[in-house]
N, C-alpha and C. Protein backbone atom coordinates (compact mmCIF):
# COMPACT_ATOMS: atom_id res chain seq x y z
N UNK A 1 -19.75 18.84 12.30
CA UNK A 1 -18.72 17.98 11.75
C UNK A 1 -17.46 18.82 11.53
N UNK A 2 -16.21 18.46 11.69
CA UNK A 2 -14.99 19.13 12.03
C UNK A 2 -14.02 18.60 10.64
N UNK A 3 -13.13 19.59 10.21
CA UNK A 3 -12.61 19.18 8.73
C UNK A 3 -11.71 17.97 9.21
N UNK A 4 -11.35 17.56 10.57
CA UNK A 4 -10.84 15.78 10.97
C UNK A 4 -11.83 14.87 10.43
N UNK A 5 -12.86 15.12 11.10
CA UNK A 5 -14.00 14.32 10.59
C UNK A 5 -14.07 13.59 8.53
N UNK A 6 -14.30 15.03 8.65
CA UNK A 6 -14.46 14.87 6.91
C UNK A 6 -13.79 14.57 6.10
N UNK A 7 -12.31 14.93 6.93
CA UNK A 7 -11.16 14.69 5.68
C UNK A 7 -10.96 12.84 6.53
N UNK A 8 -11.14 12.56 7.65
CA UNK A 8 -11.15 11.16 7.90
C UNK A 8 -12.84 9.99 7.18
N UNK A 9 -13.49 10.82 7.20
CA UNK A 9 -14.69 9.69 6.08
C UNK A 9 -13.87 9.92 4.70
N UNK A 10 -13.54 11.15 4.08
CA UNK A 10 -13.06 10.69 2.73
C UNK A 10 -12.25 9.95 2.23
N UNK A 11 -11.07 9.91 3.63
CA UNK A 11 -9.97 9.03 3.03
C UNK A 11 -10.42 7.38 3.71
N UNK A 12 -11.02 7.16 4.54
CA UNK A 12 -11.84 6.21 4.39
C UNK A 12 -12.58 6.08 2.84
N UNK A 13 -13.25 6.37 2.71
CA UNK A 13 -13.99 6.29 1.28
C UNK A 13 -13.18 6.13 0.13
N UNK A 14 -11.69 6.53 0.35
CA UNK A 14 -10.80 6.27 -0.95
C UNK A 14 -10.01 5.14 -0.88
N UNK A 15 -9.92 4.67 0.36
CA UNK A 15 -9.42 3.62 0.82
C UNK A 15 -9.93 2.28 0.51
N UNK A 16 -11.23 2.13 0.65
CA UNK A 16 -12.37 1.21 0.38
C UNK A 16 -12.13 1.11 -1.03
N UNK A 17 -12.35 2.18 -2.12
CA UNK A 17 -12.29 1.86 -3.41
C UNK A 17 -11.54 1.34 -3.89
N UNK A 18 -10.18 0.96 -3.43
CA UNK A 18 -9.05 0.62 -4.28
C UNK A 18 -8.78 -0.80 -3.27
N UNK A 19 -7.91 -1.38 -3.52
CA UNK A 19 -7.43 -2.66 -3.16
C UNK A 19 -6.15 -2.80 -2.67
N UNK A 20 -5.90 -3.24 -1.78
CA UNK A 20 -4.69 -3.93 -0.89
C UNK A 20 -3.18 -3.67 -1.58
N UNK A 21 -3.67 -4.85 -2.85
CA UNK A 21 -2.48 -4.90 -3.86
C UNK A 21 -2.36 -3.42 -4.60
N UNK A 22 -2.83 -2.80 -5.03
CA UNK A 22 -3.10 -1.07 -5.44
C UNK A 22 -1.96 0.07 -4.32
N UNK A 23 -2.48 -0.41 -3.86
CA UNK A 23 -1.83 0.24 -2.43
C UNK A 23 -0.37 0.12 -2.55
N UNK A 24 -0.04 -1.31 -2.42
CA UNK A 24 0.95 -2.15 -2.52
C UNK A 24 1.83 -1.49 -3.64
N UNK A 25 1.41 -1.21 -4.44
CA UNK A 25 2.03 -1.22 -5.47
C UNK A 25 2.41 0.00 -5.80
N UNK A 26 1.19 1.04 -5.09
CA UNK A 26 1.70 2.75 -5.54
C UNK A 26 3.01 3.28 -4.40
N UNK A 27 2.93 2.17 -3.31
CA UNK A 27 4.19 2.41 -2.41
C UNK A 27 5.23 1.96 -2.62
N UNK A 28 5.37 0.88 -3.21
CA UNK A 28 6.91 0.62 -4.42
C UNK A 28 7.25 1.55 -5.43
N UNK A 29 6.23 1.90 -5.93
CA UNK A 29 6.83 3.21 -7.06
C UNK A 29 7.21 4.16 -6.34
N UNK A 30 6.97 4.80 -5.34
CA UNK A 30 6.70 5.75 -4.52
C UNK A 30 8.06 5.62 -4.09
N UNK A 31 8.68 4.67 -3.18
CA UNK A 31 9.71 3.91 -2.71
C UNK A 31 10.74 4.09 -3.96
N UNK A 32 10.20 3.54 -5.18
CA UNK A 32 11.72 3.44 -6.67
C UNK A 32 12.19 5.03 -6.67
N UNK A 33 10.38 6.02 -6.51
CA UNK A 33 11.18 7.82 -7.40
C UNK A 33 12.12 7.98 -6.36
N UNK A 34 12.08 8.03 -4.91
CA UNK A 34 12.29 8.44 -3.89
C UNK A 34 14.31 7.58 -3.91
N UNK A 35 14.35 6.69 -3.84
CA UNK A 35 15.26 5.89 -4.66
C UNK A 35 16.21 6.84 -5.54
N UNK A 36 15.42 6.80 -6.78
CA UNK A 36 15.89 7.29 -7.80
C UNK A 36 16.79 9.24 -7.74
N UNK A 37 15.60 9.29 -6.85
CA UNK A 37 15.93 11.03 -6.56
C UNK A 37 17.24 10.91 -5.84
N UNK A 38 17.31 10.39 -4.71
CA UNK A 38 18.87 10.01 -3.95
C UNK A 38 19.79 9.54 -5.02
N UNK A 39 19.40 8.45 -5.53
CA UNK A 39 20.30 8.63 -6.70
C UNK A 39 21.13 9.33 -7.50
N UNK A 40 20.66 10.29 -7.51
CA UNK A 40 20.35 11.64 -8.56
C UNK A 40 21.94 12.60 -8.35
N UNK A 41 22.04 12.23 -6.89
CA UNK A 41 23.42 12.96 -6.18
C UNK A 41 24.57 12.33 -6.04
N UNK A 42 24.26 10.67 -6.61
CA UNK A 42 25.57 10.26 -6.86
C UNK A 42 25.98 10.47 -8.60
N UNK A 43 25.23 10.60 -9.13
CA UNK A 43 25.32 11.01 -10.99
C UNK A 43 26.06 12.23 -10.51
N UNK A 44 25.55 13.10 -9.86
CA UNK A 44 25.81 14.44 -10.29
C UNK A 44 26.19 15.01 -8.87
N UNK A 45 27.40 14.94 -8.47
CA UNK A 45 27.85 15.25 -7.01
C UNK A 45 27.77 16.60 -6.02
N UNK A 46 27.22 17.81 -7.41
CA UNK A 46 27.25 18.94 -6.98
C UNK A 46 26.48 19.25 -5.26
N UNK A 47 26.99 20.24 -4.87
CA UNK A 47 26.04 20.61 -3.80
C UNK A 47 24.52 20.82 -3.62
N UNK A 48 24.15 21.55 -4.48
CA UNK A 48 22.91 21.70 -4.23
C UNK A 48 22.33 20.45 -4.82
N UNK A 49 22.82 19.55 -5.58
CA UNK A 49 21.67 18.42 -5.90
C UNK A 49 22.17 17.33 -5.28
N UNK A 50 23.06 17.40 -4.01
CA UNK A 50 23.16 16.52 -2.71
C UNK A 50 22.19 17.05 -1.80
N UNK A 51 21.94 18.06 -1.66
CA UNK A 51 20.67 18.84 -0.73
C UNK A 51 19.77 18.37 -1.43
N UNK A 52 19.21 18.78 -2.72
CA UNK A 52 18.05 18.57 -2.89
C UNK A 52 17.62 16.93 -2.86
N UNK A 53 18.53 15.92 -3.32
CA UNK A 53 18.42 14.85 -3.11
C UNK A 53 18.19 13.89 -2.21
N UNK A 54 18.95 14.79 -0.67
CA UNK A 54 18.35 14.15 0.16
C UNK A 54 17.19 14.89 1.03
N UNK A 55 16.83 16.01 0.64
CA UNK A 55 16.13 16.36 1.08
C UNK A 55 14.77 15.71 0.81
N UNK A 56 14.41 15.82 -0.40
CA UNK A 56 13.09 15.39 -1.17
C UNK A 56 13.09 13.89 -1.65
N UNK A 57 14.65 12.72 -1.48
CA UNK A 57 14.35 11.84 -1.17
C UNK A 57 13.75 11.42 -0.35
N UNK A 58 13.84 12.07 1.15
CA UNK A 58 13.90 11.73 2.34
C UNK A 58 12.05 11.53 2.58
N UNK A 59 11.30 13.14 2.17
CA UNK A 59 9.98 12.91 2.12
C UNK A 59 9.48 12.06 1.45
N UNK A 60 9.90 12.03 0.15
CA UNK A 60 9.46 10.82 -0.87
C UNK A 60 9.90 9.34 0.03
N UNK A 61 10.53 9.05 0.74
CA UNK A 61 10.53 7.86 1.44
C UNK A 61 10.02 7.60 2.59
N UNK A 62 9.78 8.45 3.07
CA UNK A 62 8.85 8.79 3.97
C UNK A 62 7.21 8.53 3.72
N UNK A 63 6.96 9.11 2.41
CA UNK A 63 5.72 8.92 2.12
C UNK A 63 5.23 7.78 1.54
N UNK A 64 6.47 6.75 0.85
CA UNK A 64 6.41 5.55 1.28
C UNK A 64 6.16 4.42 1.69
N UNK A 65 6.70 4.89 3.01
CA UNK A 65 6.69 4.03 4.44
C UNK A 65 5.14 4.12 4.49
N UNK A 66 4.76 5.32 4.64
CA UNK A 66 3.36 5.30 5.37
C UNK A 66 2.65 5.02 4.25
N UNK A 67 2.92 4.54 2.92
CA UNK A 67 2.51 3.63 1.96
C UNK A 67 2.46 1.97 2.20
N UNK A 68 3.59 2.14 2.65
CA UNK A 68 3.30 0.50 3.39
C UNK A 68 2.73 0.30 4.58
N UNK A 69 3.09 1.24 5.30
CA UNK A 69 2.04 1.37 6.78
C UNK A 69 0.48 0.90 6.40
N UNK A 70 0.26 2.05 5.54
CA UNK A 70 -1.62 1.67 5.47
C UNK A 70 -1.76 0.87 4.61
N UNK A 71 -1.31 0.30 4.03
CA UNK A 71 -1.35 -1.01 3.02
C UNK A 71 -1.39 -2.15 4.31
N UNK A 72 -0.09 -2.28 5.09
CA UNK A 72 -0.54 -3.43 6.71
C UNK A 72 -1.47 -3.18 7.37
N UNK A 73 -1.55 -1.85 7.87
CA UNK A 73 -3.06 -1.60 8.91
C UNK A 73 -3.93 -2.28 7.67
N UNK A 74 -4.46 -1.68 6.52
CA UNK A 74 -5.55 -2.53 5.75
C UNK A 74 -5.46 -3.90 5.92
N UNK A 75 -4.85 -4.51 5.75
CA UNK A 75 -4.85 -5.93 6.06
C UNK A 75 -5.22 -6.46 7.32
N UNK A 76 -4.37 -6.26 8.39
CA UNK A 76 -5.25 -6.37 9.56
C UNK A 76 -6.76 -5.88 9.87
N UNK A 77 -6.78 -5.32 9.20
CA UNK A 77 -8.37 -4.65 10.10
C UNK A 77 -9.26 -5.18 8.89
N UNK A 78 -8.98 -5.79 7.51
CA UNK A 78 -9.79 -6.51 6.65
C UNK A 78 -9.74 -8.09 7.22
N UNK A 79 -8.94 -8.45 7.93
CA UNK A 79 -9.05 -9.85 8.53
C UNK A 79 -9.50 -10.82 7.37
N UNK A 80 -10.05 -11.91 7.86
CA UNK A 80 -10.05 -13.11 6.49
C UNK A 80 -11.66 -12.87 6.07
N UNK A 81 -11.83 -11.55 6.19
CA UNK A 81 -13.51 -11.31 5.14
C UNK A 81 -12.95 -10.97 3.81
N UNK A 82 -11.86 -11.37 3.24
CA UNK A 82 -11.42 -10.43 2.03
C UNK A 82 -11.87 -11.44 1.09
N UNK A 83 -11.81 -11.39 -0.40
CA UNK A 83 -11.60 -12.07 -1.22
C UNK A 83 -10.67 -13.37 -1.65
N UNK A 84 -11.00 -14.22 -2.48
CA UNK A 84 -10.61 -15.59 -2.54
C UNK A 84 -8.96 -14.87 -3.09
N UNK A 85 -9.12 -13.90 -4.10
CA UNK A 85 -8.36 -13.48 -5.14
C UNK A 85 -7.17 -12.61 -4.71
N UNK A 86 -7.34 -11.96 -3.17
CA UNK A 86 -6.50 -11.27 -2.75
C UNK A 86 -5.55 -11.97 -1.69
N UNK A 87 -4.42 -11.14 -2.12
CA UNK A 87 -3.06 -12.29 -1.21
C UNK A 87 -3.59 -12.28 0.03
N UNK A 88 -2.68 -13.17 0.63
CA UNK A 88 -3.21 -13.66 2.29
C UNK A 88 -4.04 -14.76 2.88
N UNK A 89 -4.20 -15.01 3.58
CA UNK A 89 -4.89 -16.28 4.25
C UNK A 89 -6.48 -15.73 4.50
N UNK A 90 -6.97 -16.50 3.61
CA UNK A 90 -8.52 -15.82 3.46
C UNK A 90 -9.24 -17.72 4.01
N UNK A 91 -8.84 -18.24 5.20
CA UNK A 91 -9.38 -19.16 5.42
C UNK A 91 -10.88 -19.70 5.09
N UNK A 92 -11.60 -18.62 5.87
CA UNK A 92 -12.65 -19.44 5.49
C UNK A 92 -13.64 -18.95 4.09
N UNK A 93 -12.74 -18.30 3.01
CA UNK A 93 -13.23 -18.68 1.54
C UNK A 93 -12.84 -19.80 1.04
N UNK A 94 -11.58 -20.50 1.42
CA UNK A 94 -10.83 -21.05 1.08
C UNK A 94 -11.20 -22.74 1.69
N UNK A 95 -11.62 -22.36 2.80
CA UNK A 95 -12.58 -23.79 3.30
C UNK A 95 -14.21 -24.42 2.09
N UNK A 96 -14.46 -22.95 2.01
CA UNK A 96 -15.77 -23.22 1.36
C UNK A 96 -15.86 -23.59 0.40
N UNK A 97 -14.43 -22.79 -0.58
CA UNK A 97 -14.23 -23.37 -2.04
C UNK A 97 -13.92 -24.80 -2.07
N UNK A 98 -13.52 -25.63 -0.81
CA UNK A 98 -13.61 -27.03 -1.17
C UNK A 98 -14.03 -27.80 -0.89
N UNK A 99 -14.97 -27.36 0.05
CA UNK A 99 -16.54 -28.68 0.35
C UNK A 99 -16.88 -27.93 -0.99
N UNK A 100 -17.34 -27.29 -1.91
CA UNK A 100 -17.80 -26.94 -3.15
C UNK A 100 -17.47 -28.07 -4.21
N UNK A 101 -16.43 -27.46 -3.98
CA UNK A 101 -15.42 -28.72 -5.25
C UNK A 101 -15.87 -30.18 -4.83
N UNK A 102 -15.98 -30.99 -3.52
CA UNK A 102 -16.01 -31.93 -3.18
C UNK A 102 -17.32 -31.90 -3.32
N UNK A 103 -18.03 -31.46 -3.22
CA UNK A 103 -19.90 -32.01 -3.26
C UNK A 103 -20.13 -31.71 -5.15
N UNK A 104 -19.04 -31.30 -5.47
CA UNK A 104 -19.86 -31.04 -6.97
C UNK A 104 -18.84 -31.90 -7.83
N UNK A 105 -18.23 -33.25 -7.38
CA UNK A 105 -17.67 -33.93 -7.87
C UNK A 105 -18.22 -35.08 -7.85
N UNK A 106 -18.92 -35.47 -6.27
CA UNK A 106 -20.03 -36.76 -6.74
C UNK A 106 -20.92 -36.50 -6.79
């Protein structure tokens, strides 16, 4: 087994544990510091914290993106086996929950 291997089952395995919306959400914050850091060089115009600002904005937005990247790949490749509770078109939970409702009404 090759450290690709291993370091690809773990982040599989960390992936699985957490949820769509989780994801979702640590790549908006991720997205605001990254934001915020660029920011940082219009407060304070000096040189070096126009470098550093866009420098380490740039990764921080970067890292991001590929926050939202694997937040979409997850979605696609979870297709409509997901939960009733998670955003998206989860058709056929959503079929079942209402022959349910309808047979447990008469």
């Amino acid at each position: 087994m090759s450290i690709v291997d291993l370091f690809r089952k773990k982040a599989v395995a960390w992936l699985g544990k957490h949820s769509l919306v989780s994801h979702l959400r640590l790549a908006c914050w991720v997205a605001l510091v990254g934001l915020a850091v660029m920011a940082a060089s219009i407060i304070d115009p000096a040189p070096l914290t126009v470098i550093f600002a866009m420098s380490v904005g740039q990764v921080i937005g970067i890292a991001a993106f590929l926050g939202f990247l694997v937040s979409i790949l997850m979605d696609v490749v979870r297709g409509s086996d997901h939960p009733p509770d998670a955003p998206g078109p989860a058709q056929r939970f959503r079929e079942s929950d209402t022959k349910a409702d309808v047979t447990s009404s008469t």
